[in-house]
N, C-alpha and C. Protein backbone atom coordinates (compact mmCIF):
# COMPACT_ATOMS: atom_id res chain seq x y z
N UNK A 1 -4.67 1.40 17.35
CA UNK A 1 -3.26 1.28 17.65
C UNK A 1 -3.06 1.75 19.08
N UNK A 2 -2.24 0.97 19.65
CA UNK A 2 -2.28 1.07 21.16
C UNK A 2 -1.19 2.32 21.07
N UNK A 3 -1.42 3.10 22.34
CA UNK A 3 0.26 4.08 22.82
C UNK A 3 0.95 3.58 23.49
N UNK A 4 2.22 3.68 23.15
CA UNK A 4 3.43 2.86 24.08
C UNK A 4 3.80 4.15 25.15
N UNK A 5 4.47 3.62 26.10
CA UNK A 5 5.14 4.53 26.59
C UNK A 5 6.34 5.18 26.07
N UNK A 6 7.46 4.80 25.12
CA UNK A 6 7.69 5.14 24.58
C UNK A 6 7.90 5.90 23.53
N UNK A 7 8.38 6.98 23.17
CA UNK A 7 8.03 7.77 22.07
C UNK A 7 8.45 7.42 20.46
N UNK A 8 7.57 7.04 19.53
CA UNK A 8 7.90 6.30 18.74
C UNK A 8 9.16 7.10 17.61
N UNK A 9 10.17 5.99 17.13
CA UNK A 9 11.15 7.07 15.84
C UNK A 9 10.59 7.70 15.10
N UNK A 10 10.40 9.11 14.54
CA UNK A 10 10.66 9.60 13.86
C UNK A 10 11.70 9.15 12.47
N UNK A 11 11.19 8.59 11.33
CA UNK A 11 12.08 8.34 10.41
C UNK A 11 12.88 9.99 9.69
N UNK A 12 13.43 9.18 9.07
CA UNK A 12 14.30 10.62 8.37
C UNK A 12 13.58 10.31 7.02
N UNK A 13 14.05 11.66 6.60
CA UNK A 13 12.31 12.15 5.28
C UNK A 13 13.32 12.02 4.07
N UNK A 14 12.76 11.68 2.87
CA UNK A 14 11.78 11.29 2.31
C UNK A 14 11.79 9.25 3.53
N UNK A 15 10.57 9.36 3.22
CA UNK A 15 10.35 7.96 3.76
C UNK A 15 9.48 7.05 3.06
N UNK A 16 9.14 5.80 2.46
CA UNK A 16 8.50 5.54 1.68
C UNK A 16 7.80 4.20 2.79
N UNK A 17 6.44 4.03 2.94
CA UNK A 17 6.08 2.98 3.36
C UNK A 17 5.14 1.86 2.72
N UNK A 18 5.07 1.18 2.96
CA UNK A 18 4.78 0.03 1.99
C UNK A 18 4.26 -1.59 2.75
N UNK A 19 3.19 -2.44 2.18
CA UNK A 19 3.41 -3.72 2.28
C UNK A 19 4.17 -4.31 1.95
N UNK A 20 5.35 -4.35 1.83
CA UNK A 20 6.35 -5.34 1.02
C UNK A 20 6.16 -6.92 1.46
N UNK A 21 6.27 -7.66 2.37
CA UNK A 21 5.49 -8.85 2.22
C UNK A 21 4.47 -9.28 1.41
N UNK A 22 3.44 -8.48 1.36
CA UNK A 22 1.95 -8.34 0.49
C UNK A 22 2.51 -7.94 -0.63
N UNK A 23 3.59 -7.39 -0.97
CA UNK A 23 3.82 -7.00 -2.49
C UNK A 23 4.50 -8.15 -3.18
N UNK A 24 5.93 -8.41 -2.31
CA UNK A 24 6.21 -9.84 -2.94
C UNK A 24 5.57 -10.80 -3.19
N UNK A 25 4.51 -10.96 -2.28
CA UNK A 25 3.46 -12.25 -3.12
C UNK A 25 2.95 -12.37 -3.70
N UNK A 26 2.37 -11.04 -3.93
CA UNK A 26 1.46 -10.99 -5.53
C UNK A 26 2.16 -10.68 -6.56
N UNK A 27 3.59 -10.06 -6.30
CA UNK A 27 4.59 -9.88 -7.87
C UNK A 27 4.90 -11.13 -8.06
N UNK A 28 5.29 -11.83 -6.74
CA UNK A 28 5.86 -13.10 -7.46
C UNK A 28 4.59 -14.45 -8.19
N UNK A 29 3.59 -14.49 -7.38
CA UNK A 29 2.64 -14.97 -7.67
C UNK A 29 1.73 -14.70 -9.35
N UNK A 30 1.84 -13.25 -9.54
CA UNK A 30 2.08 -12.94 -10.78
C UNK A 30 2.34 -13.19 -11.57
N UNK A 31 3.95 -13.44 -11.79
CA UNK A 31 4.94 -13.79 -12.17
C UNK A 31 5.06 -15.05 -12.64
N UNK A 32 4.78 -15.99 -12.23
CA UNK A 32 4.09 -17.53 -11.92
C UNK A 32 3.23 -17.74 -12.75
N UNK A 33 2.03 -17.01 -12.24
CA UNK A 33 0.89 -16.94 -13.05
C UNK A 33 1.20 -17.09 -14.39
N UNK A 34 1.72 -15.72 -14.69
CA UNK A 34 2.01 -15.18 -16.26
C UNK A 34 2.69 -16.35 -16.98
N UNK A 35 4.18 -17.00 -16.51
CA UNK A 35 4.24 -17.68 -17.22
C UNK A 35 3.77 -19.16 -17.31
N UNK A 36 3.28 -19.33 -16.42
CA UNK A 36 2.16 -20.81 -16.15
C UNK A 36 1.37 -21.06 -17.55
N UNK A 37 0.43 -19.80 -17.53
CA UNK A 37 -0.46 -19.87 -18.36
C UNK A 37 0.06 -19.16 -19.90
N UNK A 38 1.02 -18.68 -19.97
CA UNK A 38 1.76 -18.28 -21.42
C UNK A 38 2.51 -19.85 -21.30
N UNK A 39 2.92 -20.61 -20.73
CA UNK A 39 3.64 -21.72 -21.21
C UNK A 39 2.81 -22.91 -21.49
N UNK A 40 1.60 -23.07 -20.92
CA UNK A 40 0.20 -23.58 -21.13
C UNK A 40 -0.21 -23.69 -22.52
N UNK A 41 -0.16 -21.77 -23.03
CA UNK A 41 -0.61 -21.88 -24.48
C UNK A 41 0.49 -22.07 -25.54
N UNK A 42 1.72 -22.28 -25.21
CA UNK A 42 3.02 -22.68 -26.54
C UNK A 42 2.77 -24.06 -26.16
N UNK A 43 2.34 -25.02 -25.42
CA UNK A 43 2.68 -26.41 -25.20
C UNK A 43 1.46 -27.20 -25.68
N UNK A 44 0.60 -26.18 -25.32
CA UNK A 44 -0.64 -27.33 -26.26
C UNK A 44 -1.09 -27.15 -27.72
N UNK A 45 -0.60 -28.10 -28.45
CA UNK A 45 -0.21 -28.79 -29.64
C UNK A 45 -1.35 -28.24 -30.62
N UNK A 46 -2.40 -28.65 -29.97
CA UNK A 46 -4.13 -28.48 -30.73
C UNK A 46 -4.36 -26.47 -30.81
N UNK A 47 -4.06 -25.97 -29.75
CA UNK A 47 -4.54 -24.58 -30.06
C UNK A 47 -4.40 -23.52 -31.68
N UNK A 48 -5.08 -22.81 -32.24
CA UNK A 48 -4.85 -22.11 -33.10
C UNK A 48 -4.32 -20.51 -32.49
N UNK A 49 -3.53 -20.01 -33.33
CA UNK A 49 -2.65 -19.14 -33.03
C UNK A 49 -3.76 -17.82 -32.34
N UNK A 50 -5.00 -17.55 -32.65
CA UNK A 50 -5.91 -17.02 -31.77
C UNK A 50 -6.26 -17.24 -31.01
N UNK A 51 -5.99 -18.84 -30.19
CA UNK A 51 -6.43 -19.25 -28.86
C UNK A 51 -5.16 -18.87 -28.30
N UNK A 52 -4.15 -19.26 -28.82
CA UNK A 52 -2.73 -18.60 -28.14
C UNK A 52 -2.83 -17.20 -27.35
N UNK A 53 -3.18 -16.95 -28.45
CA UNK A 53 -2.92 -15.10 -27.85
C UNK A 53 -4.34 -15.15 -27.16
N UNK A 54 -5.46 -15.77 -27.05
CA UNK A 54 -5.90 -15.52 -25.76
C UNK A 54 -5.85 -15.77 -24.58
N UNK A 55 -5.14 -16.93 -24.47
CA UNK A 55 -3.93 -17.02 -23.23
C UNK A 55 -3.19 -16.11 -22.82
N UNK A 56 -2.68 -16.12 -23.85
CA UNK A 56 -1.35 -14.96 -23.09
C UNK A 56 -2.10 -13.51 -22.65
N UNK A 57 -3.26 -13.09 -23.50
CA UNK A 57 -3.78 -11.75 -23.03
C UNK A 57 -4.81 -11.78 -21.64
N UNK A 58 -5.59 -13.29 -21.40
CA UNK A 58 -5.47 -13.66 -20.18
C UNK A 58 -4.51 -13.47 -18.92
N UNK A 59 -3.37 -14.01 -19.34
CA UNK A 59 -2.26 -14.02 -18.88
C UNK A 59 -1.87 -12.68 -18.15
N UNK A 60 -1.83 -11.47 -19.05
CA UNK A 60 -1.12 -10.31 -18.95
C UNK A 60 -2.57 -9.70 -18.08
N UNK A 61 -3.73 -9.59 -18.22
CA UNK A 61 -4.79 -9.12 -17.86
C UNK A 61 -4.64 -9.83 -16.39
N UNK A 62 -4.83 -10.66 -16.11
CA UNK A 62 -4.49 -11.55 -14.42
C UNK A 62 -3.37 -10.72 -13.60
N UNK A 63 -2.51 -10.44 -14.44
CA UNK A 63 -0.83 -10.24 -13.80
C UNK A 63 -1.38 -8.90 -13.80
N UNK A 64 -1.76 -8.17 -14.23
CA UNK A 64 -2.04 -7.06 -14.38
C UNK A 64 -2.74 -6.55 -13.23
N UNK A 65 -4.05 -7.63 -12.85
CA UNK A 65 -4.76 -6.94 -11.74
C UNK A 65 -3.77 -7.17 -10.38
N UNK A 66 -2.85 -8.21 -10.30
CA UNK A 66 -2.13 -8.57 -9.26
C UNK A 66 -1.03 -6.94 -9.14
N UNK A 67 -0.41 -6.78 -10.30
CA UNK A 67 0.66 -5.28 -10.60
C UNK A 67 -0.36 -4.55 -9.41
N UNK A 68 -1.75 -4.22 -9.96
CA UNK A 68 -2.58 -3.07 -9.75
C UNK A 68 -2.66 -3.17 -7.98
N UNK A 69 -3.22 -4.44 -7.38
CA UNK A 69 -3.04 -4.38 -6.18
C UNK A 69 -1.71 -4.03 -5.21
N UNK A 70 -0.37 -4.30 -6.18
CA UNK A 70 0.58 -4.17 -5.33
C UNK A 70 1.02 -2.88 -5.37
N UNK A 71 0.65 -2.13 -5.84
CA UNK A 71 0.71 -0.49 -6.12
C UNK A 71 0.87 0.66 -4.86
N UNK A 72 -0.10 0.07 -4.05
CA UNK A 72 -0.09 1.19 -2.98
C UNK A 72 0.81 1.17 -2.07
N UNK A 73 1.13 2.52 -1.43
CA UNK A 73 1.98 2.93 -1.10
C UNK A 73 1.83 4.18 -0.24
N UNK A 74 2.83 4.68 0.60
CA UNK A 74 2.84 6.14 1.57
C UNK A 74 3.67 6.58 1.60
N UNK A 75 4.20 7.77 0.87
CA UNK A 75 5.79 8.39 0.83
C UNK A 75 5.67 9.41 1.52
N UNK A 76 6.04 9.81 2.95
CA UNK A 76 6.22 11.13 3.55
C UNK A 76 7.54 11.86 2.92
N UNK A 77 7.34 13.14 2.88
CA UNK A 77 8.48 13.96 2.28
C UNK A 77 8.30 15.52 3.09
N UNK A 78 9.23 16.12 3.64
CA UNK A 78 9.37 17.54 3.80
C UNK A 78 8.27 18.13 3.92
N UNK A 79 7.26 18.13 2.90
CA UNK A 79 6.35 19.10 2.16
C UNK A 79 5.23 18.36 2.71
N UNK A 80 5.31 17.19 2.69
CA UNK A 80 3.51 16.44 3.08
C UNK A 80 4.00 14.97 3.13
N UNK A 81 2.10 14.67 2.54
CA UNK A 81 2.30 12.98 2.30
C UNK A 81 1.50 12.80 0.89
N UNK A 82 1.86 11.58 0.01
CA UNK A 82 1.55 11.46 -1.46
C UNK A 82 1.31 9.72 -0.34
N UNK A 83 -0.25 9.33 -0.83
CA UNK A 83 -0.89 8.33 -0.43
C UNK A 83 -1.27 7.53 -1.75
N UNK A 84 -0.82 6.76 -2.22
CA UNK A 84 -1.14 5.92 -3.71
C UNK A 84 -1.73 4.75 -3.11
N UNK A 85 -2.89 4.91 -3.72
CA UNK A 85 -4.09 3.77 -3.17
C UNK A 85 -3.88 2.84 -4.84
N UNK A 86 -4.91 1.71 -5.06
CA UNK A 86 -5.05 0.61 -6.01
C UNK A 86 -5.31 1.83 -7.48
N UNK A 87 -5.96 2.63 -7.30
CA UNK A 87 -6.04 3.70 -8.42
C UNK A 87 -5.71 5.12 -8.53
N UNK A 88 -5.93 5.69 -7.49
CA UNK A 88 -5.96 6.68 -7.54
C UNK A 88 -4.45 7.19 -6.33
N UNK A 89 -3.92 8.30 -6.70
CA UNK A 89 -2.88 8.93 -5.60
C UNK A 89 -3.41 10.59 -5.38
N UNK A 90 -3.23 10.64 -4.16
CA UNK A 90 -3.63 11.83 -3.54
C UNK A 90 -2.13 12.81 -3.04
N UNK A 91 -1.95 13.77 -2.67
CA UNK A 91 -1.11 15.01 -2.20
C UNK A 91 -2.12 15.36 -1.08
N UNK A 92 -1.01 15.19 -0.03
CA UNK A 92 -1.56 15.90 1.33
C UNK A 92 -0.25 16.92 2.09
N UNK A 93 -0.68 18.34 2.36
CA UNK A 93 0.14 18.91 2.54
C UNK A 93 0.04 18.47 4.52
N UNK A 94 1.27 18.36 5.37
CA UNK A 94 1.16 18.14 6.65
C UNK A 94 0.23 18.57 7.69
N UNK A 95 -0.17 19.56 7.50
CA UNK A 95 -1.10 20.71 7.92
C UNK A 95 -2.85 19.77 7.73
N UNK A 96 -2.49 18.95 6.77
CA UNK A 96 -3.94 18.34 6.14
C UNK A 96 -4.12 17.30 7.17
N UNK A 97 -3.18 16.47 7.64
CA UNK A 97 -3.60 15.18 8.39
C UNK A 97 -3.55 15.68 9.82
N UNK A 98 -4.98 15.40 10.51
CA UNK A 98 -5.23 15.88 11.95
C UNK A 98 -4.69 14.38 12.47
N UNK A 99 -4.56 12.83 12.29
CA UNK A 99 -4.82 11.82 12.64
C UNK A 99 -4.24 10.99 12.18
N UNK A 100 -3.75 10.10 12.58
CA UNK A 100 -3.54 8.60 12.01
C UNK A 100 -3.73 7.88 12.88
N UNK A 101 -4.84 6.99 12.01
CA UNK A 101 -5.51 5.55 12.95
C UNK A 101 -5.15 3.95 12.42
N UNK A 102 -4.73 3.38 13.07
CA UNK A 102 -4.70 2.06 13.04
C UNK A 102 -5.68 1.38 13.98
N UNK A 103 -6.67 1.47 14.16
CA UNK A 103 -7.15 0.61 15.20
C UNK A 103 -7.32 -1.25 15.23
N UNK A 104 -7.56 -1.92 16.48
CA UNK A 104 -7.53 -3.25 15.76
C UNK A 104 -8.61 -3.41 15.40
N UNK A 105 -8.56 -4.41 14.45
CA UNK A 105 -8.88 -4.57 12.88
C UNK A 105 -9.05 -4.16 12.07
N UNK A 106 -8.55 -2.91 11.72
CA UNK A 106 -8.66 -1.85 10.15
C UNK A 106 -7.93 -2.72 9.26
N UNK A 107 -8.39 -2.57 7.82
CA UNK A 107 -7.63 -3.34 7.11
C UNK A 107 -6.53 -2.81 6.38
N UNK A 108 -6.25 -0.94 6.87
CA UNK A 108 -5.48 -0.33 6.50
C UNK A 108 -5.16 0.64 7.55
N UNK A 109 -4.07 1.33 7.55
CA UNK A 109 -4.41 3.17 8.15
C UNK A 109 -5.69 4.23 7.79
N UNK A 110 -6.00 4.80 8.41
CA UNK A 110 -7.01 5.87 8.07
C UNK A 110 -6.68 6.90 8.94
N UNK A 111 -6.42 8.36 7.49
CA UNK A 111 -6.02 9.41 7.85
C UNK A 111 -6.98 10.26 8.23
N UNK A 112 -7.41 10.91 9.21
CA UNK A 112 -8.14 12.13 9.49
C UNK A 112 -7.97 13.14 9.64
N UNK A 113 -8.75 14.04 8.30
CA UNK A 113 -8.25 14.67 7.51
C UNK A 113 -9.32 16.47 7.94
N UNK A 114 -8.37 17.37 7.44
CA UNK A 114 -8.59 18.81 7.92
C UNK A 114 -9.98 19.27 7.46
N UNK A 115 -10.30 18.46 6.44
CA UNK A 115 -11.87 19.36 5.80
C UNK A 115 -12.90 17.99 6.71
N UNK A 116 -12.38 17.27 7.05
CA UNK A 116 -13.98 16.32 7.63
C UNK A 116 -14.32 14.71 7.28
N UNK A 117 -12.79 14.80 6.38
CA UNK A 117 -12.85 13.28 5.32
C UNK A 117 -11.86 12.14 6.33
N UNK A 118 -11.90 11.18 5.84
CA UNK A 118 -11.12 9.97 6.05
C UNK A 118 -10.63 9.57 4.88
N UNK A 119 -8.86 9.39 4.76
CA UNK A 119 -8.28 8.38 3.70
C UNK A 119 -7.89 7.26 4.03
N UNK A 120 -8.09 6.53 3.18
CA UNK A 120 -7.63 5.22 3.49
C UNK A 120 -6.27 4.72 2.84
N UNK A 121 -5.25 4.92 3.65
CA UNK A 121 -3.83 4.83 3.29
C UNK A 121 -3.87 3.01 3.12
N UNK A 122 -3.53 2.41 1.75
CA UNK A 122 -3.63 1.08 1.58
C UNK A 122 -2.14 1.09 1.84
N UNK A 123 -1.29 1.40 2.03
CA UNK A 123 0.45 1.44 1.35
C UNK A 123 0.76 0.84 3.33
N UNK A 124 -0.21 0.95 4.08
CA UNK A 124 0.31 0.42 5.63
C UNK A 124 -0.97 -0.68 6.04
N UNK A 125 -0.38 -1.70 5.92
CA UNK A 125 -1.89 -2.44 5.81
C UNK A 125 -1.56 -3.86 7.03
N UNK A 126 -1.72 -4.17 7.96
CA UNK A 126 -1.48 -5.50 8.86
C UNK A 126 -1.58 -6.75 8.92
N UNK A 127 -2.54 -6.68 7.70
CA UNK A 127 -2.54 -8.32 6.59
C UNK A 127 -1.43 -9.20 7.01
N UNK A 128 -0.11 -9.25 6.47
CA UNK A 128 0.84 -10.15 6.81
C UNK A 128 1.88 -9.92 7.55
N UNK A 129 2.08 -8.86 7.69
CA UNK A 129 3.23 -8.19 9.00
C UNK A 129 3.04 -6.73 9.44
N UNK A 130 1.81 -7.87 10.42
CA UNK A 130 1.19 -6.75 11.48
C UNK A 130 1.95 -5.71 12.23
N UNK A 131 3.17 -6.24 12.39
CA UNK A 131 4.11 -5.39 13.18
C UNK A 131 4.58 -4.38 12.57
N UNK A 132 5.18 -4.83 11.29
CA UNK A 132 5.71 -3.40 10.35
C UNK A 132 4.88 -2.58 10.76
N UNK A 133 3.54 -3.15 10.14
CA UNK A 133 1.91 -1.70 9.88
C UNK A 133 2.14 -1.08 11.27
N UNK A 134 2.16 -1.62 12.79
CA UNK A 134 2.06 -0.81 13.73
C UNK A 134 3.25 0.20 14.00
N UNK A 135 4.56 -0.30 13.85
CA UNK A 135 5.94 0.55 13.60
C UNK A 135 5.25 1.58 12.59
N UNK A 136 5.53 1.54 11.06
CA UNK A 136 5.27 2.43 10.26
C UNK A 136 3.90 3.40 10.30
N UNK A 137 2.68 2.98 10.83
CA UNK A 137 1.40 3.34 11.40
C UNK A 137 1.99 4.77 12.84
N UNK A 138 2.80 3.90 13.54
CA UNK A 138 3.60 5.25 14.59
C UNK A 138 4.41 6.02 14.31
N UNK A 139 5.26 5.59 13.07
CA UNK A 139 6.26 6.64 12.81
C UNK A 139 5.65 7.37 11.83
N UNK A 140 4.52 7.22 11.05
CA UNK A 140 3.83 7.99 10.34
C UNK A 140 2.58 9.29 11.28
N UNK A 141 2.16 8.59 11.76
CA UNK A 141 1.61 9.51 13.15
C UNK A 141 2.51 10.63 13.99
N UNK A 142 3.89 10.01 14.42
CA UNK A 142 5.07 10.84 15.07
C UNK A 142 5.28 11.82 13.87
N UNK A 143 5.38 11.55 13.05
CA UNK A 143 5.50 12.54 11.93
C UNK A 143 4.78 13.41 11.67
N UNK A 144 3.10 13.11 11.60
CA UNK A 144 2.25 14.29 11.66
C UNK A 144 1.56 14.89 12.76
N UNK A 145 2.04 14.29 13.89
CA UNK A 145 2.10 15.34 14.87
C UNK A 145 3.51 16.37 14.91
N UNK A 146 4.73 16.13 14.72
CA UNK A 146 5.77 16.79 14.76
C UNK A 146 5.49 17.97 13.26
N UNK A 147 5.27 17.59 12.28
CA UNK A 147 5.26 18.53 11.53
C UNK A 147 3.92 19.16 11.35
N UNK A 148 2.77 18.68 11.52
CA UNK A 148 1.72 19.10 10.82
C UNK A 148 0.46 19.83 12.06
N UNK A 149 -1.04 19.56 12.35
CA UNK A 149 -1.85 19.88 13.13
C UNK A 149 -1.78 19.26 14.14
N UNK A 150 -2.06 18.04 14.05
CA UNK A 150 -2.33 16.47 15.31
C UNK A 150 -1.39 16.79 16.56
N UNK A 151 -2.16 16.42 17.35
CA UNK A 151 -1.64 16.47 18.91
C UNK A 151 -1.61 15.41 19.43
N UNK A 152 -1.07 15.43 20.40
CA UNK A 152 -0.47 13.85 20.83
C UNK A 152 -1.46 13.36 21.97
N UNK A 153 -2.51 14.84 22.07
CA UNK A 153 -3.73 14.62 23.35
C UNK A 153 -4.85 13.69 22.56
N UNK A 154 -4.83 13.30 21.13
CA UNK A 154 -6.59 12.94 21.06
C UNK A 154 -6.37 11.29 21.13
């Protein structure tokens, strides 16, 4: 992520960041899905009521992994940051994030972190609106330099 000369906003807290482009397409795509293939199995005539329901549990299992990808997320709050990746969500108190990197081509943010680790914040991602990720990528950075370790020298 490049530095502007400018000093980037500071959002006001709680702040929640997100793909929302990337989320609408896979909820709605989902969505689609689900009933594509649940309307698939009421319309064909020949199926027995156990092929039915393996459609539809097809169905819900597909939509399901699409739910699972659209999951992640980055909520700054007062206290820290709560990073909800495809499975797992983490608690980071401000003090914890030395870093936030966007560089070009990451396929996400990556936080660098006080014990030696890297997270991979999926919830800011440049996939389909690269610009949000670099806005929210700076105002998430302005944030943990203002509250937390990170300096505005590295």
């Amino acid at each position: 992520m490049a530095e502007s000369a400018a000093q980037p906003v500071i959002p006001a807290l709680p702040v929640t960041f997100r793909p929302t482009r990337t989320r609408a397409v896979l909820l709605g795509v989902g969505a689609v899905m689900f009933a594509t293939i649940t309307g698939i199995a009421v319309l064909l005539e020949r199926l027995q009521p156990g092929e039915r329901i393996s459609f539809v549990f097809v169905a819900v299992l597909l939509s399901s992994v699409l739910v699972l990808l659209s999951r992640p997320k980055v909520v700054a709050d007062e206290d820290g940051v709560t990073v909800v990746n495809l499975t797992n969500t983490r608690r980071l108190a401000w003090a914890e994030i030395l870093r936030v990197n966007l560089r070009p081509g990451d396929p996400w943010v990556f936080l660098d972190l006080s014990d030696g680790t890297s997270l991979p914040a999926l919830g800011i991602q440049p996939g389909v609106a690269k610009q949000q990720a670099i806005g929210d990528a700076r105002a998430l950075r302005a944030l943990a330099e203002t509250r937390g370790t990170g300096t505005n020298d590295r």
